[in-house]
PDB file of N, CA and C in Angstrom:
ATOM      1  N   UNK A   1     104.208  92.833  76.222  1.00  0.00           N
ATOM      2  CA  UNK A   1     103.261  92.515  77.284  1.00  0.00           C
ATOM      3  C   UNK A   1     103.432  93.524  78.417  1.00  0.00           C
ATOM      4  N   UNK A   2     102.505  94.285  78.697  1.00  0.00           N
ATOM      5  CA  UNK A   2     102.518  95.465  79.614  1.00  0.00           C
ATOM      6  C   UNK A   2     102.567  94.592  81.041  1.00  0.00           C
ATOM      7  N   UNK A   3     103.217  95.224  82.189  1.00  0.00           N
ATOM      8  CA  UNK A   3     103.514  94.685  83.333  1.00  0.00           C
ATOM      9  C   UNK A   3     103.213  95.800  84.184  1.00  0.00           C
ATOM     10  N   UNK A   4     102.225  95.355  85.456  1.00  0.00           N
ATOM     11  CA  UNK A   4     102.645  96.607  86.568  1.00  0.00           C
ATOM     12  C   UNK A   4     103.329  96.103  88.005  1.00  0.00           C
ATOM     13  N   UNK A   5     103.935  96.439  88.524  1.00  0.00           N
ATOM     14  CA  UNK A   5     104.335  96.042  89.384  1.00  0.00           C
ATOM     15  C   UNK A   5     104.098  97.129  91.015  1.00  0.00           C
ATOM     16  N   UNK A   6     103.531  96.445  92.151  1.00  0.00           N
ATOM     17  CA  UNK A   6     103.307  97.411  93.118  1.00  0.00           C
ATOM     18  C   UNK A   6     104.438  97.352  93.929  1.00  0.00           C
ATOM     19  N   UNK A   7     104.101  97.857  95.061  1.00  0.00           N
ATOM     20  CA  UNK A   7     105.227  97.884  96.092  1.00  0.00           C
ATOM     21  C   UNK A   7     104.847  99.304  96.847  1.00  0.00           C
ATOM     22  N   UNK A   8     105.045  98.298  98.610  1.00  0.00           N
ATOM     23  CA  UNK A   8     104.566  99.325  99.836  1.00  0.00           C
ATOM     24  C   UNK A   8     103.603  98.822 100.183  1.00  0.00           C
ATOM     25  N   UNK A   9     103.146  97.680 100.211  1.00  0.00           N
ATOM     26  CA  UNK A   9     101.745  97.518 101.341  1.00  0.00           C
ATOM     27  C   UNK A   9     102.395  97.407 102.508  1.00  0.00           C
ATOM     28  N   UNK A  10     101.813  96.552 103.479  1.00  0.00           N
ATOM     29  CA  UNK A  10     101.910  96.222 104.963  1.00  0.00           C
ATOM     30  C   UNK A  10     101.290  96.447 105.882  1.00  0.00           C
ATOM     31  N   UNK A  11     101.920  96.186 107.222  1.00  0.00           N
ATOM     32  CA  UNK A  11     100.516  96.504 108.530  1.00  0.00           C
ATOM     33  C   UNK A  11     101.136  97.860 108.873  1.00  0.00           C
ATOM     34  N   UNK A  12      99.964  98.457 109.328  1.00  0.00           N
ATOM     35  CA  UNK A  12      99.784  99.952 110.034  1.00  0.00           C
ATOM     36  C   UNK A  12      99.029  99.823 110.885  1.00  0.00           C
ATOM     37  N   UNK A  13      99.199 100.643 112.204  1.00  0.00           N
ATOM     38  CA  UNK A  13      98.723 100.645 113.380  1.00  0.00           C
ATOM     39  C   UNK A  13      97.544 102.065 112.557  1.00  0.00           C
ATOM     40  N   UNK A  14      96.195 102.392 113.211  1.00  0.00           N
ATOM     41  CA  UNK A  14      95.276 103.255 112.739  1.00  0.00           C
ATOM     42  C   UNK A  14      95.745 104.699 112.979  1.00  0.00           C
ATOM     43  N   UNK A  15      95.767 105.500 112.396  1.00  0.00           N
ATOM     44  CA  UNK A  15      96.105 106.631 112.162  1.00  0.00           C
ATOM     45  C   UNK A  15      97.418 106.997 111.752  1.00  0.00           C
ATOM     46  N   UNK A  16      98.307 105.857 111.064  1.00  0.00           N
ATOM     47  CA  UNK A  16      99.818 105.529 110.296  1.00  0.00           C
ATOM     48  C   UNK A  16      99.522 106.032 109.133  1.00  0.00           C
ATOM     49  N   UNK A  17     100.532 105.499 108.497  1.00  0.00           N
ATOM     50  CA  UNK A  17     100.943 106.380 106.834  1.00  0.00           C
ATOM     51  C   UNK A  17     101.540 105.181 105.513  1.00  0.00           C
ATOM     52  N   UNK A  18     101.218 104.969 104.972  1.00  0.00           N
ATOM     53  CA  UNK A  18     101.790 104.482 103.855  1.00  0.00           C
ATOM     54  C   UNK A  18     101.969 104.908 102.645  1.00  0.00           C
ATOM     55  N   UNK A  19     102.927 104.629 101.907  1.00  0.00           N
ATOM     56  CA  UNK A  19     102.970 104.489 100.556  1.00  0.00           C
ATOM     57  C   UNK A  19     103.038 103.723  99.276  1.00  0.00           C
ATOM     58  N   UNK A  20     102.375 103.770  98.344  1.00  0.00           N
ATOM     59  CA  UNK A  20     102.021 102.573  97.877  1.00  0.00           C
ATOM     60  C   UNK A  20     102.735 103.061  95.953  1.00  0.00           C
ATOM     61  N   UNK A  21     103.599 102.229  95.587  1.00  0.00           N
ATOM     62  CA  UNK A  21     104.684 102.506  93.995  1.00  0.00           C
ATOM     63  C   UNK A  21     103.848 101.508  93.250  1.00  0.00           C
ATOM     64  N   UNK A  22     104.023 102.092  91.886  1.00  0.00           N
ATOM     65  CA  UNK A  22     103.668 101.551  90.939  1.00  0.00           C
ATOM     66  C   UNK A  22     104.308 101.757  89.671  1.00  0.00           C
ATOM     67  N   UNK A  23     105.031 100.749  89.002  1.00  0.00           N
ATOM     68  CA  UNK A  23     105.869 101.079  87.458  1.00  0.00           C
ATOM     69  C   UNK A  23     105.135 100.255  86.569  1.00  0.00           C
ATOM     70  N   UNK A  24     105.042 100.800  85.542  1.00  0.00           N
ATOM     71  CA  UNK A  24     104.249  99.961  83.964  1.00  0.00           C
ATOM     72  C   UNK A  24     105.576  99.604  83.329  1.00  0.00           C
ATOM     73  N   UNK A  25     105.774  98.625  82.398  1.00  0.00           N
ATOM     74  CA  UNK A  25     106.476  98.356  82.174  1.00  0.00           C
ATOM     75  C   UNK A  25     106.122  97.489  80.496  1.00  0.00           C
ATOM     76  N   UNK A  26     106.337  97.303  79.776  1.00  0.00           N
ATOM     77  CA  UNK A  26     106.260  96.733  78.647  1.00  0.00           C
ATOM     78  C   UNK A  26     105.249  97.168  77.485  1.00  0.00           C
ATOM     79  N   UNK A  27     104.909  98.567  77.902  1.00  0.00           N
ATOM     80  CA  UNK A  27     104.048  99.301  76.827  1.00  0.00           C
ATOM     81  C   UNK A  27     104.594 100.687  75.703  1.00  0.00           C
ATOM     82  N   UNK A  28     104.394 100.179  74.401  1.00  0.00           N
ATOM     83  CA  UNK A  28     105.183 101.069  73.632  1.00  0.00           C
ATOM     84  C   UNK A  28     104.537 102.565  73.831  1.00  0.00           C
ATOM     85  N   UNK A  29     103.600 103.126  74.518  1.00  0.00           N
ATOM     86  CA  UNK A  29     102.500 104.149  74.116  1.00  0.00           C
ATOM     87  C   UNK A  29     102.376 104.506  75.717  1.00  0.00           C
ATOM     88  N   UNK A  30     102.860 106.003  76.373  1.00  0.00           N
ATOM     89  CA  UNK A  30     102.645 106.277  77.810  1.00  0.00           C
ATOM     90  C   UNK A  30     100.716 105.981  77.879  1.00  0.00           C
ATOM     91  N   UNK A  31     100.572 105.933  79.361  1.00  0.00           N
ATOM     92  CA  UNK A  31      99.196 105.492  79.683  1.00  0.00           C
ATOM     93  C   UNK A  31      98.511 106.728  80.220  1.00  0.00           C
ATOM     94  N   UNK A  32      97.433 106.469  79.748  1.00  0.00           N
ATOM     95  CA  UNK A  32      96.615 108.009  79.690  1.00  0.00           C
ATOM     96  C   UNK A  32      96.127 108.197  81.467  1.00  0.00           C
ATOM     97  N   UNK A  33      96.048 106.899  82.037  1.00  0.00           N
ATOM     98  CA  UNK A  33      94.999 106.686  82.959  1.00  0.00           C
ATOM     99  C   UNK A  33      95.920 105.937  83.940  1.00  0.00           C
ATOM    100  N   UNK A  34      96.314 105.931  85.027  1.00  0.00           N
ATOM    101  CA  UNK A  34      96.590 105.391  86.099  1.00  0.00           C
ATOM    102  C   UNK A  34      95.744 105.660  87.500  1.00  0.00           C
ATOM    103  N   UNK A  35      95.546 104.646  88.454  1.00  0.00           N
ATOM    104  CA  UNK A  35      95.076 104.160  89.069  1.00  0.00           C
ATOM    105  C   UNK A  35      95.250 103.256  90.180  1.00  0.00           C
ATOM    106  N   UNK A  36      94.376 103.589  91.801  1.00  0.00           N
ATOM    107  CA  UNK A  36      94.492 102.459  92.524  1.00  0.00           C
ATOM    108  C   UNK A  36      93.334 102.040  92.530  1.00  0.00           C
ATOM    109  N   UNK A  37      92.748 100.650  92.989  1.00  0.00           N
ATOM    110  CA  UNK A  37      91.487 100.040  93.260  1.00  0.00           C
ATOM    111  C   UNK A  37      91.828  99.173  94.253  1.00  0.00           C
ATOM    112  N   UNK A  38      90.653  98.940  95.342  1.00  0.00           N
ATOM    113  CA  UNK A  38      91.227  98.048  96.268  1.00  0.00           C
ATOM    114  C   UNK A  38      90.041  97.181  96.607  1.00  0.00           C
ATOM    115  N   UNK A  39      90.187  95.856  97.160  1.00  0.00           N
ATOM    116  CA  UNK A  39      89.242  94.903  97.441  1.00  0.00           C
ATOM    117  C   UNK A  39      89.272  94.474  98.261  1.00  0.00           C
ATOM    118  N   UNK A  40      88.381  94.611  99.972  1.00  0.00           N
ATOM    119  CA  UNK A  40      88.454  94.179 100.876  1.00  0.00           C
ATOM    120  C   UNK A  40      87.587  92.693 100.687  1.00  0.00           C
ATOM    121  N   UNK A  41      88.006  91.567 101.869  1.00  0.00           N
ATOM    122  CA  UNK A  41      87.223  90.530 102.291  1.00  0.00           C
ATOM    123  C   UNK A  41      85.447  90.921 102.348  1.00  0.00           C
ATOM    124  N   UNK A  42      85.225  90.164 101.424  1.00  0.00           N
ATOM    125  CA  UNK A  42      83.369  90.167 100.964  1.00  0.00           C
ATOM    126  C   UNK A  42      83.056  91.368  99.967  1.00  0.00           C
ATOM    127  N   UNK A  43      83.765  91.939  99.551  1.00  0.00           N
ATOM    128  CA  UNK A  43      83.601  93.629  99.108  1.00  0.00           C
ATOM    129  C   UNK A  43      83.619  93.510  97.792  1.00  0.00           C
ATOM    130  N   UNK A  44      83.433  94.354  96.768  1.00  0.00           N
ATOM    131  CA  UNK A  44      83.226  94.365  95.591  1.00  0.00           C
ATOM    132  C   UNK A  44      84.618  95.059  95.257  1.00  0.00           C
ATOM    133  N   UNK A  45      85.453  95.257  94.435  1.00  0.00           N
ATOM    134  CA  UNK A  45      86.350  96.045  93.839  1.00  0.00           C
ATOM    135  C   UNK A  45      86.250  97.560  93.787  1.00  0.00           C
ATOM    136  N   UNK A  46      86.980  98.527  94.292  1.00  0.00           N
ATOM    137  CA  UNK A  46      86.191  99.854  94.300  1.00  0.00           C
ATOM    138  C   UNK A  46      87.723 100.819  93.599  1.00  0.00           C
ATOM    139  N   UNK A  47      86.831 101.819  93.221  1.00  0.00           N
ATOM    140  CA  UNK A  47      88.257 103.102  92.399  1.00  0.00           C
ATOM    141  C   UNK A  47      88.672 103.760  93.788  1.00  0.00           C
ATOM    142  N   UNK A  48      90.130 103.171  94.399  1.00  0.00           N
ATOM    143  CA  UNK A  48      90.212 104.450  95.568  1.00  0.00           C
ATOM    144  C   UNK A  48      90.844 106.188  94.778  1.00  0.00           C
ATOM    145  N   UNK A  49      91.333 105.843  93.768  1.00  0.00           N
ATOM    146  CA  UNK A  49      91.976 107.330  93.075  1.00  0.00           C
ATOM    147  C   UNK A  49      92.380 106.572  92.032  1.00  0.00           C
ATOM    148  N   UNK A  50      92.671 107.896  91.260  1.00  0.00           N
ATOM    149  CA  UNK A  50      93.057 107.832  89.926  1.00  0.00           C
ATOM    150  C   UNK A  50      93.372 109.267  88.989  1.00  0.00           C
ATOM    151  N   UNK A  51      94.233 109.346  88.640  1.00  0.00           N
ATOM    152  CA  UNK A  51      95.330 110.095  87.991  1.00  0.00           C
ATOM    153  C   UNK A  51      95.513 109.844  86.190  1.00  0.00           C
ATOM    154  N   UNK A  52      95.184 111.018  85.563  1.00  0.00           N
ATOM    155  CA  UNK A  52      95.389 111.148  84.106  1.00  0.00           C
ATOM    156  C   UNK A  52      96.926 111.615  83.587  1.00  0.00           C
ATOM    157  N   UNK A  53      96.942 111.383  82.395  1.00  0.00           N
ATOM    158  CA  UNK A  53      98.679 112.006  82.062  1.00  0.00           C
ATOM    159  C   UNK A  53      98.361 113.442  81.892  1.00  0.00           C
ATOM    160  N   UNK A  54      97.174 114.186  82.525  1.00  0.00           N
ATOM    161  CA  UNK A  54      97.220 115.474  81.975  1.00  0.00           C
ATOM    162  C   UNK A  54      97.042 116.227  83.681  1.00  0.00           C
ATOM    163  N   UNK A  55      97.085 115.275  84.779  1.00  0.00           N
ATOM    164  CA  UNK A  55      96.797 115.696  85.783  1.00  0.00           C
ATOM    165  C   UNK A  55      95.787 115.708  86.769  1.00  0.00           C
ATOM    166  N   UNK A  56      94.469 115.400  85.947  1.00  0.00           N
ATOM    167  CA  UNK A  56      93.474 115.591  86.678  1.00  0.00           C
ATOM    168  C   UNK A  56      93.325 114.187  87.714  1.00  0.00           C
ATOM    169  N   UNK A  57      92.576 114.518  88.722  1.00  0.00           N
ATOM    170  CA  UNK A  57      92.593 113.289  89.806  1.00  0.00           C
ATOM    171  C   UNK A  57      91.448 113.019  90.312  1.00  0.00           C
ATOM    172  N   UNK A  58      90.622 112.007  90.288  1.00  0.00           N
ATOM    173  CA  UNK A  58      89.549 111.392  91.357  1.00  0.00           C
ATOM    174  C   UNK A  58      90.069 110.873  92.508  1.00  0.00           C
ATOM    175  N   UNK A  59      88.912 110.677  93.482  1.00  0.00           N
ATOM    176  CA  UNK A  59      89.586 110.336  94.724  1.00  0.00           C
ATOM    177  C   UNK A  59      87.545 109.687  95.089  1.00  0.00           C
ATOM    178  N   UNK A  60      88.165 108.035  95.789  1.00  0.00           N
ATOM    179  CA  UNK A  60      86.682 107.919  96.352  1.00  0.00           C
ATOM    180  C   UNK A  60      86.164 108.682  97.493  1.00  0.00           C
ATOM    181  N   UNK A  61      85.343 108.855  97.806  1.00  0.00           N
ATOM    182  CA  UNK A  61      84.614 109.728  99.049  1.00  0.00           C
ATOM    183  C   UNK A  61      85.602 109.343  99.945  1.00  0.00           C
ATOM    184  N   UNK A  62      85.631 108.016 100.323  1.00  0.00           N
ATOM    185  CA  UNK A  62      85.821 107.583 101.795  1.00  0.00           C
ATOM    186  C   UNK A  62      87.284 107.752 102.081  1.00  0.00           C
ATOM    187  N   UNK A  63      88.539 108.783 100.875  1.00  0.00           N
ATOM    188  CA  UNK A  63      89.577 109.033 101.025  1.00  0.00           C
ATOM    189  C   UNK A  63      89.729 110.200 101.052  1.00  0.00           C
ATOM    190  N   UNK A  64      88.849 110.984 100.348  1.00  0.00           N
ATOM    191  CA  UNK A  64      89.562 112.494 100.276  1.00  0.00           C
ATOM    192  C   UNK A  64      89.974 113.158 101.725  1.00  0.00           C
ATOM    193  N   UNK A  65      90.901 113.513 101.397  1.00  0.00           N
ATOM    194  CA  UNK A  65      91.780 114.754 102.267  1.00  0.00           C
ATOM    195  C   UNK A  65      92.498 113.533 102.692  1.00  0.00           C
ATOM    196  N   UNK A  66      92.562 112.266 102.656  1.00  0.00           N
ATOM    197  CA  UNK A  66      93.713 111.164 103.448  1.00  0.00           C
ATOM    198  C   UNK A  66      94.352 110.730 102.411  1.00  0.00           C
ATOM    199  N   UNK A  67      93.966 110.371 101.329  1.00  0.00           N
ATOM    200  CA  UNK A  67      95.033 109.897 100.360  1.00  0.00           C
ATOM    201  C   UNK A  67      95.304 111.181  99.135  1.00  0.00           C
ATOM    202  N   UNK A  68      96.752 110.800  98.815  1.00  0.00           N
ATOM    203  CA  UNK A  68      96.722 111.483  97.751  1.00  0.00           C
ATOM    204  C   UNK A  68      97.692 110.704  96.808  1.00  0.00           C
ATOM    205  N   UNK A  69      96.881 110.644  95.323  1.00  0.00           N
ATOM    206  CA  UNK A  69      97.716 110.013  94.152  1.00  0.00           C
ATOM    207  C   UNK A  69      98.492 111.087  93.578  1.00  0.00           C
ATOM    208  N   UNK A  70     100.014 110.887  92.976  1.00  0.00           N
ATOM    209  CA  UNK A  70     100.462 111.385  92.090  1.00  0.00           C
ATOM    210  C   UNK A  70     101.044 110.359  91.143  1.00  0.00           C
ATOM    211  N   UNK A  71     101.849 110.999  90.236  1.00  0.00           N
ATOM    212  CA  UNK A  71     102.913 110.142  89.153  1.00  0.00           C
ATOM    213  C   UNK A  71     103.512 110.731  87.989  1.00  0.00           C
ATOM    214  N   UNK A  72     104.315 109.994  87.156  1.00  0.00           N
ATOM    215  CA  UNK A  72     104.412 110.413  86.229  1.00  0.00           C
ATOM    216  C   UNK A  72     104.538 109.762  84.885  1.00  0.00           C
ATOM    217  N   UNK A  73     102.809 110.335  84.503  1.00  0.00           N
ATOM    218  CA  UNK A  73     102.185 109.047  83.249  1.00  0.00           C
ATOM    219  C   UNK A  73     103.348 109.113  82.351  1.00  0.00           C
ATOM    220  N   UNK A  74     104.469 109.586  82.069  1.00  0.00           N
ATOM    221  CA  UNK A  74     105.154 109.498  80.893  1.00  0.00           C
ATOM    222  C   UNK A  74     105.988 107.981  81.085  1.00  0.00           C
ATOM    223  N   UNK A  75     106.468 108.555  82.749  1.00  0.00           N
ATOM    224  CA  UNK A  75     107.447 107.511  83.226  1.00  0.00           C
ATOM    225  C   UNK A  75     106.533 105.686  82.921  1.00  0.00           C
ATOM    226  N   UNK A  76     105.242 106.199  83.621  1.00  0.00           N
ATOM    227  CA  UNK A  76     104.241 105.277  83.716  1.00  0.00           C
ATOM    228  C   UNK A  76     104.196 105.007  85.005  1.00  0.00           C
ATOM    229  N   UNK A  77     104.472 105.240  86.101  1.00  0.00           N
ATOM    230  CA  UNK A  77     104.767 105.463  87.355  1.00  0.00           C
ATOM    231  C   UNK A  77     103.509 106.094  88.300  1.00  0.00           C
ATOM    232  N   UNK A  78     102.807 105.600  89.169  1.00  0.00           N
ATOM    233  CA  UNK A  78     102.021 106.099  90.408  1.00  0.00           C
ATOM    234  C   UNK A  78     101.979 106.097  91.846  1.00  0.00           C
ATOM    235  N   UNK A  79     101.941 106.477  92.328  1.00  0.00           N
ATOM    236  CA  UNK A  79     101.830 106.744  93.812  1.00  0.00           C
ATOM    237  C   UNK A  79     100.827 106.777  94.606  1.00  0.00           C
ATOM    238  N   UNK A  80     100.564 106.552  95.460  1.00  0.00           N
ATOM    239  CA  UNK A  80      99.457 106.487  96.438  1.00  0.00           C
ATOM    240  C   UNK A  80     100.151 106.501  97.953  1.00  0.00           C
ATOM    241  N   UNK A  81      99.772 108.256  98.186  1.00  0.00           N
ATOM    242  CA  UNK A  81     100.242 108.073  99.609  1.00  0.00           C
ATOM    243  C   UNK A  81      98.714 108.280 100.550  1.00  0.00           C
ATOM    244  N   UNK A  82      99.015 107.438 101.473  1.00  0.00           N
ATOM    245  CA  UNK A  82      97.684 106.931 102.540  1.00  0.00           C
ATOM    246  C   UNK A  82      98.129 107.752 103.489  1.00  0.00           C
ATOM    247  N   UNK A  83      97.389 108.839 104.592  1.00  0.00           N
ATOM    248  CA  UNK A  83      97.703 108.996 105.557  1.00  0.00           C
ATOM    249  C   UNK A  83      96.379 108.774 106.409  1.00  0.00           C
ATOM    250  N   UNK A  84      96.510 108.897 107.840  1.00  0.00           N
ATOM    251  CA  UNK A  84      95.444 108.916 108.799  1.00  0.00           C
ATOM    252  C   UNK A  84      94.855 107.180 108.577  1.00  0.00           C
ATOM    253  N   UNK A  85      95.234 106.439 108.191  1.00  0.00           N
ATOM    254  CA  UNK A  85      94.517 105.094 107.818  1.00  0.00           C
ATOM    255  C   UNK A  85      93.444 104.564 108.645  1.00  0.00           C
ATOM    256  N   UNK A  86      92.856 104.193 108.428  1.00  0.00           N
ATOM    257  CA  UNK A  86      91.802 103.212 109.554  1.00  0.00           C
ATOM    258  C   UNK A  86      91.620 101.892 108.932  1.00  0.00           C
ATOM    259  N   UNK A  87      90.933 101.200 110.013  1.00  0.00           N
ATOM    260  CA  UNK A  87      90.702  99.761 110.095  1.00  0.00           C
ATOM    261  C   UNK A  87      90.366  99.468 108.273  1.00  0.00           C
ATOM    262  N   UNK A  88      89.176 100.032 108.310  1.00  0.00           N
ATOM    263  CA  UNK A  88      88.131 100.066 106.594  1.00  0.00           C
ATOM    264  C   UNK A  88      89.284 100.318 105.618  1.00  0.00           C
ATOM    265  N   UNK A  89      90.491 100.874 105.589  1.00  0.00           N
ATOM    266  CA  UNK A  89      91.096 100.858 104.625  1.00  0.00           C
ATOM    267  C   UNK A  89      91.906  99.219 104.156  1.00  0.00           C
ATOM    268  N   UNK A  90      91.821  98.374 104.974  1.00  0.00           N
ATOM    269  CA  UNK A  90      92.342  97.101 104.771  1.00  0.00           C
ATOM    270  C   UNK A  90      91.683  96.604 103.347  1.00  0.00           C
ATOM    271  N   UNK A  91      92.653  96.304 102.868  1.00  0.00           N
ATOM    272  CA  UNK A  91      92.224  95.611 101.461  1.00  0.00           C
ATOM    273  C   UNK A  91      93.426  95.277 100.513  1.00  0.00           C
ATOM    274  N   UNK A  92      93.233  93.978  99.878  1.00  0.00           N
ATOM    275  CA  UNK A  92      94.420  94.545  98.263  1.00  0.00           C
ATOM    276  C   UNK A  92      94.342  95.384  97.783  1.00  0.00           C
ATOM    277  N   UNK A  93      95.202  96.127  97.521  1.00  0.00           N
ATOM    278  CA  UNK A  93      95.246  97.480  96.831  1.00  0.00           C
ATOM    279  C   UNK A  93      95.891  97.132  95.401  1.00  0.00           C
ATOM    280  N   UNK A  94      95.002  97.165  94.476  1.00  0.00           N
ATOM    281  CA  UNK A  94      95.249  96.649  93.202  1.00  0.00           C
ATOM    282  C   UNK A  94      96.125  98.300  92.005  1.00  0.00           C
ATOM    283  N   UNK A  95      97.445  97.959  90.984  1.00  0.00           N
ATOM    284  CA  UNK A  95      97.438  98.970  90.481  1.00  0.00           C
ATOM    285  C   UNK A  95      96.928  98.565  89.082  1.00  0.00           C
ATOM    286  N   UNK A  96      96.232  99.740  88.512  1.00  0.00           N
ATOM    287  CA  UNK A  96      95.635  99.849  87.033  1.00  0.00           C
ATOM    288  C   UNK A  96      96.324 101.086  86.428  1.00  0.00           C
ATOM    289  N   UNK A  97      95.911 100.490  84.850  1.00  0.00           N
ATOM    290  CA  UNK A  97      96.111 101.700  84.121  1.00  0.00           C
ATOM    291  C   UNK A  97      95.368 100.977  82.578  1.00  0.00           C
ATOM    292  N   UNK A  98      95.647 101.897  81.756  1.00  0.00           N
ATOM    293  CA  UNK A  98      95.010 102.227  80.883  1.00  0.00           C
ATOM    294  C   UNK A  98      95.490 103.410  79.769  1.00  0.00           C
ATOM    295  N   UNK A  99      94.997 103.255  78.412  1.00  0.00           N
ATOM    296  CA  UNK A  99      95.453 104.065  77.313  1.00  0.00           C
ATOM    297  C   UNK A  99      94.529 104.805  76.982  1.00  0.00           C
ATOM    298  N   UNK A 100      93.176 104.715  77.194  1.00  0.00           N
ATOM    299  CA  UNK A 100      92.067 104.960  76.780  1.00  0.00           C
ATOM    300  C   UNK A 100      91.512 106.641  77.469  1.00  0.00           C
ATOM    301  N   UNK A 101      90.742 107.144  77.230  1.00  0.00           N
ATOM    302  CA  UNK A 101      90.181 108.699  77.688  1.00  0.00           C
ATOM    303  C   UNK A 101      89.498 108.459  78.998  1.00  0.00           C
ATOM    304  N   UNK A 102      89.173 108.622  79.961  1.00  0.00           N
ATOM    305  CA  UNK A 102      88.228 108.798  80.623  1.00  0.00           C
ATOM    306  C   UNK A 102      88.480 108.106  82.031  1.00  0.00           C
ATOM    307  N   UNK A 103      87.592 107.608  83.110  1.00  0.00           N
ATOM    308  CA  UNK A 103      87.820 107.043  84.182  1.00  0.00           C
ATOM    309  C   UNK A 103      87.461 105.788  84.532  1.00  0.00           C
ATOM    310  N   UNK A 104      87.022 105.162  83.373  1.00  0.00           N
ATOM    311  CA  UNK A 104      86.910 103.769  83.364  1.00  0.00           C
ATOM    312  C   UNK A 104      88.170 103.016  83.830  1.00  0.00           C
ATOM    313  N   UNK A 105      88.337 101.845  84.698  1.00  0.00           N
ATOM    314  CA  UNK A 105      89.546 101.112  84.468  1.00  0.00           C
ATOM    315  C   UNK A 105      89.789 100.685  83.271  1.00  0.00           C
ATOM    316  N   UNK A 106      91.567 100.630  83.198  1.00  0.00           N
ATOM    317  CA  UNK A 106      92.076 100.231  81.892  1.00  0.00           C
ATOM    318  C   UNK A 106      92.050  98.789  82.155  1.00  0.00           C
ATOM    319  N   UNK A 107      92.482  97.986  81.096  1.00  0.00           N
ATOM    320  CA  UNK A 107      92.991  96.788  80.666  1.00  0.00           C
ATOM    321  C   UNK A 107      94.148  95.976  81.851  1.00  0.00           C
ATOM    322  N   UNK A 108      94.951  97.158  82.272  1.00  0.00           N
ATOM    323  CA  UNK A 108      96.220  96.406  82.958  1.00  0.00           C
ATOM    324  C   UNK A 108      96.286  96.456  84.325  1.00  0.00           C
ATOM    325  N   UNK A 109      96.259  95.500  85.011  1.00  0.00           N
ATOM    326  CA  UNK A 109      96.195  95.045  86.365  1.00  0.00           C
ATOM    327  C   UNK A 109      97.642  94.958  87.221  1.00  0.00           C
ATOM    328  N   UNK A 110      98.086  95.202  88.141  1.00  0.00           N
ATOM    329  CA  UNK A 110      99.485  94.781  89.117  1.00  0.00           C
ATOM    330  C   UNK A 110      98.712  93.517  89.806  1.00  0.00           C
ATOM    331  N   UNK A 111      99.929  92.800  90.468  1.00  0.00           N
ATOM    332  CA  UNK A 111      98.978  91.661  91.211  1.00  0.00           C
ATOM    333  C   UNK A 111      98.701  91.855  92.509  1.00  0.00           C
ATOM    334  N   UNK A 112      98.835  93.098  93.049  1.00  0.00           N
ATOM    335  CA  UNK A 112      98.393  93.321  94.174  1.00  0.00           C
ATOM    336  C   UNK A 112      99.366  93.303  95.600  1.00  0.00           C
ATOM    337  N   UNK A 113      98.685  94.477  96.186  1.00  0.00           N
ATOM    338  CA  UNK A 113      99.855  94.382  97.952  1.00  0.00           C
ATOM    339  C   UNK A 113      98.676  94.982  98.575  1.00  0.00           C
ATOM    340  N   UNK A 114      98.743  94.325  99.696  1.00  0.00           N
ATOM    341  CA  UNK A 114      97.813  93.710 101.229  1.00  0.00           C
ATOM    342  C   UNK A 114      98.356  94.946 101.986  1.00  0.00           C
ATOM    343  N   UNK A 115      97.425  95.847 101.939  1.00  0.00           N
ATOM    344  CA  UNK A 115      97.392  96.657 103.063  1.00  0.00           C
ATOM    345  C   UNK A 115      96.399  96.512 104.408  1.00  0.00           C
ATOM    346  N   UNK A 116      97.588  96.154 105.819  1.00  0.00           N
ATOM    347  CA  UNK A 116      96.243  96.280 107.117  1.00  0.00           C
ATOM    348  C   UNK A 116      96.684  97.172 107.693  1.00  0.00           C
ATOM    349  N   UNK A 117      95.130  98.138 108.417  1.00  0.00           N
ATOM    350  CA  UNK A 117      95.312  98.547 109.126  1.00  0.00           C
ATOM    351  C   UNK A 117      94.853  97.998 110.404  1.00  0.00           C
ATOM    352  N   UNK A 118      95.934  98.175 111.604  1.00  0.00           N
ATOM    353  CA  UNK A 118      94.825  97.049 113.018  1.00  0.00           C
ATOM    354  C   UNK A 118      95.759  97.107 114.257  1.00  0.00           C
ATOM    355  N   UNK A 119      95.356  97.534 115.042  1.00  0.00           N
ATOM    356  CA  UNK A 119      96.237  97.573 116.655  1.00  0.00           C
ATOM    357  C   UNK A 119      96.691  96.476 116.842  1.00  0.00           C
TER     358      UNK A 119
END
């Protein structure tokens, strides 16, 4: 049974820094696809980044140049470092992954860490 586990949310004052861990855990086969997604109050679920085992990276609009994902798909391991934060970044920050090709979310979910940002 594949497991992800997060770690690093919390409150940030606006223009702070976080970092946000992620380990997979119970999968015989490294994951092709890792991933953050986050869900604010009333909001739909959205891809903030996402990271392949070959390197390549998406990033949603409303992050580039502030966040940056790394990891290491072998380990199964991701990162998400937040800088410059604002209010709009408040949300669960959900971790995913996946075995599969492409940028779809995978199958495997973390249960989530509550990032605020707020004076």
């Amino acid at each position: 049974q594949v497991q992800l586990v997060e770690s690093g949310g919390g409150l940030v004052q606006p223009g702070g820094s976080l970092r946000l861990s992620c380990a997979a855990s119970g999968s015989i086969f490294s994951m092709y696809v890792m991933g953050w997604y986050r869900q604010a109050p009333g909001k739909q679920c959205e891809l903030v980044a996402a990271i392949t085992s070959g390197g390549m990276t998406k990033y949603a609009d409303s992050v580039k140049g502030r966040f940056t994902i790394s990891g290491d798909l072998a380990k199964s391991t991701v990162y998400l470092q937040m800088n410059s934060l604002k209010p709009e970044d408040t949300a669960v920050y959900y971790c995913n992954a996946g075995h599969q090709a492409g940028w779809a979310a995978g199958p495997y979910w973390g249960q989530g860490t509550q990032v605020s940002v707020s004076s």
